[in-house]
C-alpha atoms as a PDB file:
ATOM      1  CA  UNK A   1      22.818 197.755 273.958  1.00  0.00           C
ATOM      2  CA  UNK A   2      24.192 201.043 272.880  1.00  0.00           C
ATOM      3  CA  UNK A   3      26.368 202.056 270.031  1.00  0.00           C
ATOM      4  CA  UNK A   4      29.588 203.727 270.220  1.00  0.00           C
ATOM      5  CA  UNK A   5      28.539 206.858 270.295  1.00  0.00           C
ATOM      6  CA  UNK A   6      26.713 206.664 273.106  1.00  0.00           C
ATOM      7  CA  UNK A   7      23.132 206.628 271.782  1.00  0.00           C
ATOM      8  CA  UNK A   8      20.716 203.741 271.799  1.00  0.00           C
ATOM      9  CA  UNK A   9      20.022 200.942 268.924  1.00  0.00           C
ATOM     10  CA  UNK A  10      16.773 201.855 268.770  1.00  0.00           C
ATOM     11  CA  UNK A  11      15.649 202.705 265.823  1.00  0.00           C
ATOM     12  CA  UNK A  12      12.948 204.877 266.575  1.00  0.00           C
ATOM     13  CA  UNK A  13      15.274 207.417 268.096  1.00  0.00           C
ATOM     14  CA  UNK A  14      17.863 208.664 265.905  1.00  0.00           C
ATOM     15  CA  UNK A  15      20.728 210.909 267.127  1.00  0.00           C
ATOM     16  CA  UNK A  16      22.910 213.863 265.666  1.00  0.00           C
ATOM     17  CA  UNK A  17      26.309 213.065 265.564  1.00  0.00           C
ATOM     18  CA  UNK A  18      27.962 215.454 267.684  1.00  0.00           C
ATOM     19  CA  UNK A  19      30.731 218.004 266.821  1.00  0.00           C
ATOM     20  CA  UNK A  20      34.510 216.426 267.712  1.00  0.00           C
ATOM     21  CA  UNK A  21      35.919 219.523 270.021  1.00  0.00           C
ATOM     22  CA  UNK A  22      39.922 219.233 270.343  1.00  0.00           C
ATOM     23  CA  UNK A  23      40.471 219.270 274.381  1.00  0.00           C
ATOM     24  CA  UNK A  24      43.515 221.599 274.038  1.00  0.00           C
ATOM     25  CA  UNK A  25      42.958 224.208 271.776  1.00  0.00           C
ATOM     26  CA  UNK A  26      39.104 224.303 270.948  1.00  0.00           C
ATOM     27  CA  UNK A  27      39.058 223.314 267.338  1.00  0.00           C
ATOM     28  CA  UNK A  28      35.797 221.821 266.083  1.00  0.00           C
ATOM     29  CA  UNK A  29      35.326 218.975 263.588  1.00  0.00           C
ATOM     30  CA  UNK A  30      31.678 217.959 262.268  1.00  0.00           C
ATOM     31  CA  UNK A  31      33.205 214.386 261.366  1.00  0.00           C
ATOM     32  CA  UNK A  32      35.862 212.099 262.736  1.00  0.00           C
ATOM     33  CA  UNK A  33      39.416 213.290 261.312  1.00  0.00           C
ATOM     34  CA  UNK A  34      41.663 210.263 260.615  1.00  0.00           C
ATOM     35  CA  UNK A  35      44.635 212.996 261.722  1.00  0.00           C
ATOM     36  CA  UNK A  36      43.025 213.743 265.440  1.00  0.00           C
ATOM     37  CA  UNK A  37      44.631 211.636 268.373  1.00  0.00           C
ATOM     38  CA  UNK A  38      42.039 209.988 270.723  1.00  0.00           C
ATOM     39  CA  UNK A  39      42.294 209.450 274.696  1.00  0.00           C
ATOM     40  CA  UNK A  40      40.967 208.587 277.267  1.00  0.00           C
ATOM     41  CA  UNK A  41      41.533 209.593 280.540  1.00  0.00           C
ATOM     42  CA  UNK A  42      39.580 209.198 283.711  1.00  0.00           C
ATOM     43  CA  UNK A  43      37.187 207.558 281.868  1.00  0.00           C
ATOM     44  CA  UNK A  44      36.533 210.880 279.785  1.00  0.00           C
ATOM     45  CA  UNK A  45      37.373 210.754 275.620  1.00  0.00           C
ATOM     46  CA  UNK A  46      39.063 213.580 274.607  1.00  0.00           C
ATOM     47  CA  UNK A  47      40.324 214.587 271.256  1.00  0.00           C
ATOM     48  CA  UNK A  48      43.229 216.321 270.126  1.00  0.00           C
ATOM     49  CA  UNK A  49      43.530 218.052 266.831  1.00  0.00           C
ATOM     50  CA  UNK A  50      46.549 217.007 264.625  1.00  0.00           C
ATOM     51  CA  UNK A  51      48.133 220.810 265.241  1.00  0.00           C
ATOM     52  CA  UNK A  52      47.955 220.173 268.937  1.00  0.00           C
ATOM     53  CA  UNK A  53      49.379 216.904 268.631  1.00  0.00           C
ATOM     54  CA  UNK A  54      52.317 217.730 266.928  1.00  0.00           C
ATOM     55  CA  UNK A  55      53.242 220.490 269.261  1.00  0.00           C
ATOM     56  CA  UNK A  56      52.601 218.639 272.081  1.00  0.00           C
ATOM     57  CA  UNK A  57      54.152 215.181 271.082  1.00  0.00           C
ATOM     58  CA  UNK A  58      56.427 215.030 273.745  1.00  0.00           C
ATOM     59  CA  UNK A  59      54.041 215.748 276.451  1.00  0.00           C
ATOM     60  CA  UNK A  60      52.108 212.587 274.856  1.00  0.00           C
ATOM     61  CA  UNK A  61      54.715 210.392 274.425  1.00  0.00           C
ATOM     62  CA  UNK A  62      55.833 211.058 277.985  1.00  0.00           C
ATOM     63  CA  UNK A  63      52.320 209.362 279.279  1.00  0.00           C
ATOM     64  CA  UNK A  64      52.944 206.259 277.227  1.00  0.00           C
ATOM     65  CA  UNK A  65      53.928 202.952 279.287  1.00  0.00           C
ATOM     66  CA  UNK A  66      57.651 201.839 279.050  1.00  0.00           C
ATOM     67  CA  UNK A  67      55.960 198.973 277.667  1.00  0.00           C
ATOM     68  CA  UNK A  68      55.534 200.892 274.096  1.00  0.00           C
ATOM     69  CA  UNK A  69      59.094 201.167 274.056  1.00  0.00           C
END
């Protein structure tokens, strides 16, 4: 089983939690940011910082299913 950051449960190997890199812009956080969006596409999670986000909201909302609405 692994966790959710991708490393193992093991205790024996213990892993640094990596930097969160904003897929637009190139912004760097050290820890989770409650104000970052999250996505994934093609199977590949990418974060966006909250300045990206809000310039780019209606490029996001755009990919959203009808269904949200």
């Amino acid at each position: 089983m692994t966790s959710l950051d991708g490393g193992s449960t093991d205790p024996g190997s213990p892993t640094e939690p990596r930097p969160l890199v904003c897929a637009r812009c190139g912004t760097r956080a050290d820890v989770p940011q409650p104000t970052w969006t999250f996505s994934v596409e093609n199977g590949v999670r990418q974060y966006i910082c909250d300045t990206c986000s809000r310039e780019n909201l209606r490029a996001i909302e755009g990919r959203l299913d009808s269904a949200w609405w």
